[in-house]
Protein backbone atom coordinates (compact mmCIF):
# COMPACT_ATOMS: atom_id res chain seq x y z
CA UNK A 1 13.24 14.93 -7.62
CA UNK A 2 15.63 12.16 -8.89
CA UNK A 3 16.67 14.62 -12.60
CA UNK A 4 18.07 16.98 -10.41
CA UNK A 5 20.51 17.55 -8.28
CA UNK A 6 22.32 15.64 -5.82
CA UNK A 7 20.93 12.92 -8.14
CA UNK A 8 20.39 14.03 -11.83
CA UNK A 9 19.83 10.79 -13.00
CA UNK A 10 18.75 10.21 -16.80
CA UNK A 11 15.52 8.92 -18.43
CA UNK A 12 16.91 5.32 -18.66
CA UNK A 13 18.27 5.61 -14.93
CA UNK A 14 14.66 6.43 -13.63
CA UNK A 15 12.68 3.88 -15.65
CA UNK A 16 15.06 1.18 -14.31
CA UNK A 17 13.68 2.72 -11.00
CA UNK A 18 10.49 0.41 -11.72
CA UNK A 19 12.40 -2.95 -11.02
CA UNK A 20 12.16 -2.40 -7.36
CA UNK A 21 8.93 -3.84 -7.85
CA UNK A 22 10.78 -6.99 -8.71
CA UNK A 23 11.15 -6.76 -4.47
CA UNK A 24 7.27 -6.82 -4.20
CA UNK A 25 6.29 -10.11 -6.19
CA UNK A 26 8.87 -11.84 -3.87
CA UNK A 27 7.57 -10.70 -0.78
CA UNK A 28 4.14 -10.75 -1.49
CA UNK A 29 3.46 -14.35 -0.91
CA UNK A 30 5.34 -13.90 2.36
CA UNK A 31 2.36 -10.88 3.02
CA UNK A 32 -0.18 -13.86 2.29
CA UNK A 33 1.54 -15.30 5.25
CA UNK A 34 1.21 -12.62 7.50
CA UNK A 35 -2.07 -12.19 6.81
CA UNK A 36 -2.95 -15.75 7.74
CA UNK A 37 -0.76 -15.30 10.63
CA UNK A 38 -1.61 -11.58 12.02
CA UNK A 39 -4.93 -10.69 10.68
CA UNK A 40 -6.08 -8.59 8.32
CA UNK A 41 -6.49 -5.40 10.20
CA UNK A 42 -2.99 -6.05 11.27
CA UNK A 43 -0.98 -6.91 8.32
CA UNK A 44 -2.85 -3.16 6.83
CA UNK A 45 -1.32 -1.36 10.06
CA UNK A 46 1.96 -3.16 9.76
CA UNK A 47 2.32 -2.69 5.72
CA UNK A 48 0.97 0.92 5.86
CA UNK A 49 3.37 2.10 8.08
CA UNK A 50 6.41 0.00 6.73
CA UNK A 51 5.21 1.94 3.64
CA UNK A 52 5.40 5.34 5.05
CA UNK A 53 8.83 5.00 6.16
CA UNK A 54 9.93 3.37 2.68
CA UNK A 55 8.62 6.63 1.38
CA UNK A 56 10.15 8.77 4.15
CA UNK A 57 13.88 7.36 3.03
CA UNK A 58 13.09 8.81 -0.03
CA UNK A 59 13.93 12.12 1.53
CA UNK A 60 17.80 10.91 1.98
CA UNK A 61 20.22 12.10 -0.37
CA UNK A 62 21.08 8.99 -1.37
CA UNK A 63 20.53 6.78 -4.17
CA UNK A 64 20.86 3.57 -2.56
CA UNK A 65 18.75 4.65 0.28
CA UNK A 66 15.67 5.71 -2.25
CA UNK A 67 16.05 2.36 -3.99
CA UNK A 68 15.60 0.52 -0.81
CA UNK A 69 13.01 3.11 0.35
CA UNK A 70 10.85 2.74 -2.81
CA UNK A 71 11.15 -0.93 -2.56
CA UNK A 72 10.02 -1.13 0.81
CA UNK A 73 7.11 1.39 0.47
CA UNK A 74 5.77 -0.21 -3.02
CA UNK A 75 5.87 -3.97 -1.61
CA UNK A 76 4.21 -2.29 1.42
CA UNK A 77 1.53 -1.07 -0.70
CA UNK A 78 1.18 -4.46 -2.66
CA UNK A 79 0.41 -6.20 1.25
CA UNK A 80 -2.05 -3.84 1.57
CA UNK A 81 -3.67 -4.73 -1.77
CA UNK A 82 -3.54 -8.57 -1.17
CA UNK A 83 -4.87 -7.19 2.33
CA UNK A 84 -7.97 -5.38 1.05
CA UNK A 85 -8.86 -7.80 -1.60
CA UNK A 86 -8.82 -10.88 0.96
CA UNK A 87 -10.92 -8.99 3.95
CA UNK A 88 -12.97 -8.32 1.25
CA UNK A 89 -13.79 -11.39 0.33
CA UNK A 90 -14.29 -12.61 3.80
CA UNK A 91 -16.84 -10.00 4.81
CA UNK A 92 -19.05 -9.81 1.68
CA UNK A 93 -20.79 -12.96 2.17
CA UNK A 94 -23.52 -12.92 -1.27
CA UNK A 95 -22.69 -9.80 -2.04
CA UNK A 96 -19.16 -10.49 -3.24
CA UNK A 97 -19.83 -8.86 -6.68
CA UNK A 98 -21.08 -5.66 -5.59
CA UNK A 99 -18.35 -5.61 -3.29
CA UNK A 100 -15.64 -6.21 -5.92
CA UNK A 101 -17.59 -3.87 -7.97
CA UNK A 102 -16.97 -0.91 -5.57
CA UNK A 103 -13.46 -2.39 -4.42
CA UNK A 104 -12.83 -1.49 -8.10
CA UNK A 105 -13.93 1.92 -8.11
CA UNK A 106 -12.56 2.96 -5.42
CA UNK A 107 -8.81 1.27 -6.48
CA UNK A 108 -9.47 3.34 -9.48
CA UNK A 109 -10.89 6.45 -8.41
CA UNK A 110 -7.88 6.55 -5.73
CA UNK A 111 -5.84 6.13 -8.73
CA UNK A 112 -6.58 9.44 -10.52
CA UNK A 113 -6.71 11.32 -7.20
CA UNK A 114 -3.28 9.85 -6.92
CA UNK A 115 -2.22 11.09 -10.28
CA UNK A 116 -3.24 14.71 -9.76
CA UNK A 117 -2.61 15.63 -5.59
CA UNK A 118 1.06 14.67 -5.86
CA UNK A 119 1.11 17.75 -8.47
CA UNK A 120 -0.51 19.77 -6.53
CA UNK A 121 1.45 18.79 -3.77
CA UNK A 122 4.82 19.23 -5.61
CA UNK A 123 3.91 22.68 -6.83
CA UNK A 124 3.31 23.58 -3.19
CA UNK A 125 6.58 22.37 -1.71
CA UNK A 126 8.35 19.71 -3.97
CA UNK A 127 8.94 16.17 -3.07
CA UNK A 128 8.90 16.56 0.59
CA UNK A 129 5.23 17.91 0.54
CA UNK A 130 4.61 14.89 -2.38
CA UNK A 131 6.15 12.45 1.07
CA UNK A 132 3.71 14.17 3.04
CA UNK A 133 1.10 13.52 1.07
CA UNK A 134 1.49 10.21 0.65
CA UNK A 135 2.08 9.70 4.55
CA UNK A 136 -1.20 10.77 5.31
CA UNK A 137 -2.80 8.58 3.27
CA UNK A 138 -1.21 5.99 4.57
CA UNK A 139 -2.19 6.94 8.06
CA UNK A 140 -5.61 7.34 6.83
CA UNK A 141 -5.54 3.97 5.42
CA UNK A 142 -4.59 3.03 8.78
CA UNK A 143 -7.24 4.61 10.09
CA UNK A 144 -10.08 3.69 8.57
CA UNK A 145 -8.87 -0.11 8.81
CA UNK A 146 -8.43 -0.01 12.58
CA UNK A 147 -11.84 1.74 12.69
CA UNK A 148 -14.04 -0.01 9.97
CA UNK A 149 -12.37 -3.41 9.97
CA UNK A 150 -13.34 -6.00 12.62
CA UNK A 151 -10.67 -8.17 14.03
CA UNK A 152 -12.39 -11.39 14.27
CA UNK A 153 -11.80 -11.60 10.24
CA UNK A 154 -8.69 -12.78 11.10
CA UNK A 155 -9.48 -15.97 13.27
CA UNK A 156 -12.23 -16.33 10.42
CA UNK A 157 -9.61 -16.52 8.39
CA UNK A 158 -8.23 -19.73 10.03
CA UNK A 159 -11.63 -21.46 9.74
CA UNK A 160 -12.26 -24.23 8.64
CA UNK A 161 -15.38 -22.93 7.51
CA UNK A 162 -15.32 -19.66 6.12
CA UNK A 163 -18.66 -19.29 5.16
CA UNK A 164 -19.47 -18.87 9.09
CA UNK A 165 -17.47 -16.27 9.27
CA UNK A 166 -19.49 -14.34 6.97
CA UNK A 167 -22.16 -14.05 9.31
C-alpha cells in the first residue's frame, strides 16, 4: 500500500515506519494507569477501538495521517496486551501457569493467522479489505472481553488483597 502510489515510498522509508512504536513504550505505562483506573474490561474496549480507528486513518491519502494512524492503532494494541496479561493474572488464581501457558499459544497462534489472512485479505480487495480485517478483530476482541471478562476484576484490582479476588 505505502510502495505505490500516492505514496511510493522506498524500502528505507517503510522500515523507518517501525519507530512509531517508539509512541507505544511511552504510552504504555500511562495504559497501566488506565487499567488501574478503568478496569480491565474497559481499558480492552477503550484500546480496541482507539485501535480500529488508528487503523482506519490508514485509509487517508496521507502520509502524516498513516504515521499517526499506525501509532495510535499499534500503542492501542500494546494496552490491550498489558490488558490481557494483567486480567490474566488476576483471574487464574493456582493455575497461573497453565494460564500463561495457553495465553502463549493463543498470542502465538493469533500471530500466524495474522501473518497469512491479511494476504488473503489483500488479494481479495487490497489494503482496505486488509483494514477490514483487522477491524473485526478488533471488534471481536471487544467482544469476547465484554462477554467473557467479569467487571469486578477491576475493583479487585484495587485490593489490597488480591488473592481474594481470585476467588
Amino acid at each position: 500500500h505505502l510502495a505505490a502510489a500516492p505514496f511510493s515510498l522506498g524500502t528505507a522509508a517503510m522500515g523507518s515506519l517501525f519507530l512509531v512504536y517508539l509512541v507505544g513504550v511511552i504510552v504504555t505505562p500511562f495504559g497501566g494507569r488506565l487499567i488501574e483506573r478503568a478496569g480491565h474490561r474497559r481499558a480492552l474496549v477503550v484500546s480496541a477501538v482507539a485501535s480500529a480507528f488508528g487503523v482506519a486513518l490508514t485509509l487517508v491519502p496521507s502520509i502524516v495521517v498513516v504515521v499517526i494512524g499506525l501509532a495510535i492503532c499499534s500503542t492501542g494494541i500494546f494496552v490491550i496486551q498489558s490488558a490481557a496479561a494483567s486480567y490474566l493474572g488476576h483471574i487464574a488464581g493456582k493455575n497461573r501457569s497453565a494460564a500463561a501457558g495457553l495465553y502463549t499459544t493463543f498470542y502465538y497462534a493469533g500471530g500466524t493467522a495474522g501473518g497469512a489472512l491479511p494476504a488473503v485479505a489483500w488479494y481479495l480487495g487490497g489494503w482496505f479489505a486488509c483494514v477490514v480485517l483487522i477491524v473485526v478483530v478488533l471488534l471481536g476482541i471487544v467482544g469476547i472481553g465484554m462477554a467473557a471478562w467479569t467487571s469486578h476484576v477491576a475493583i479487585c484490582s484495587k485490593s489490597l488483597r488480591p488473592s481474594e479476588c481470585a476467588a
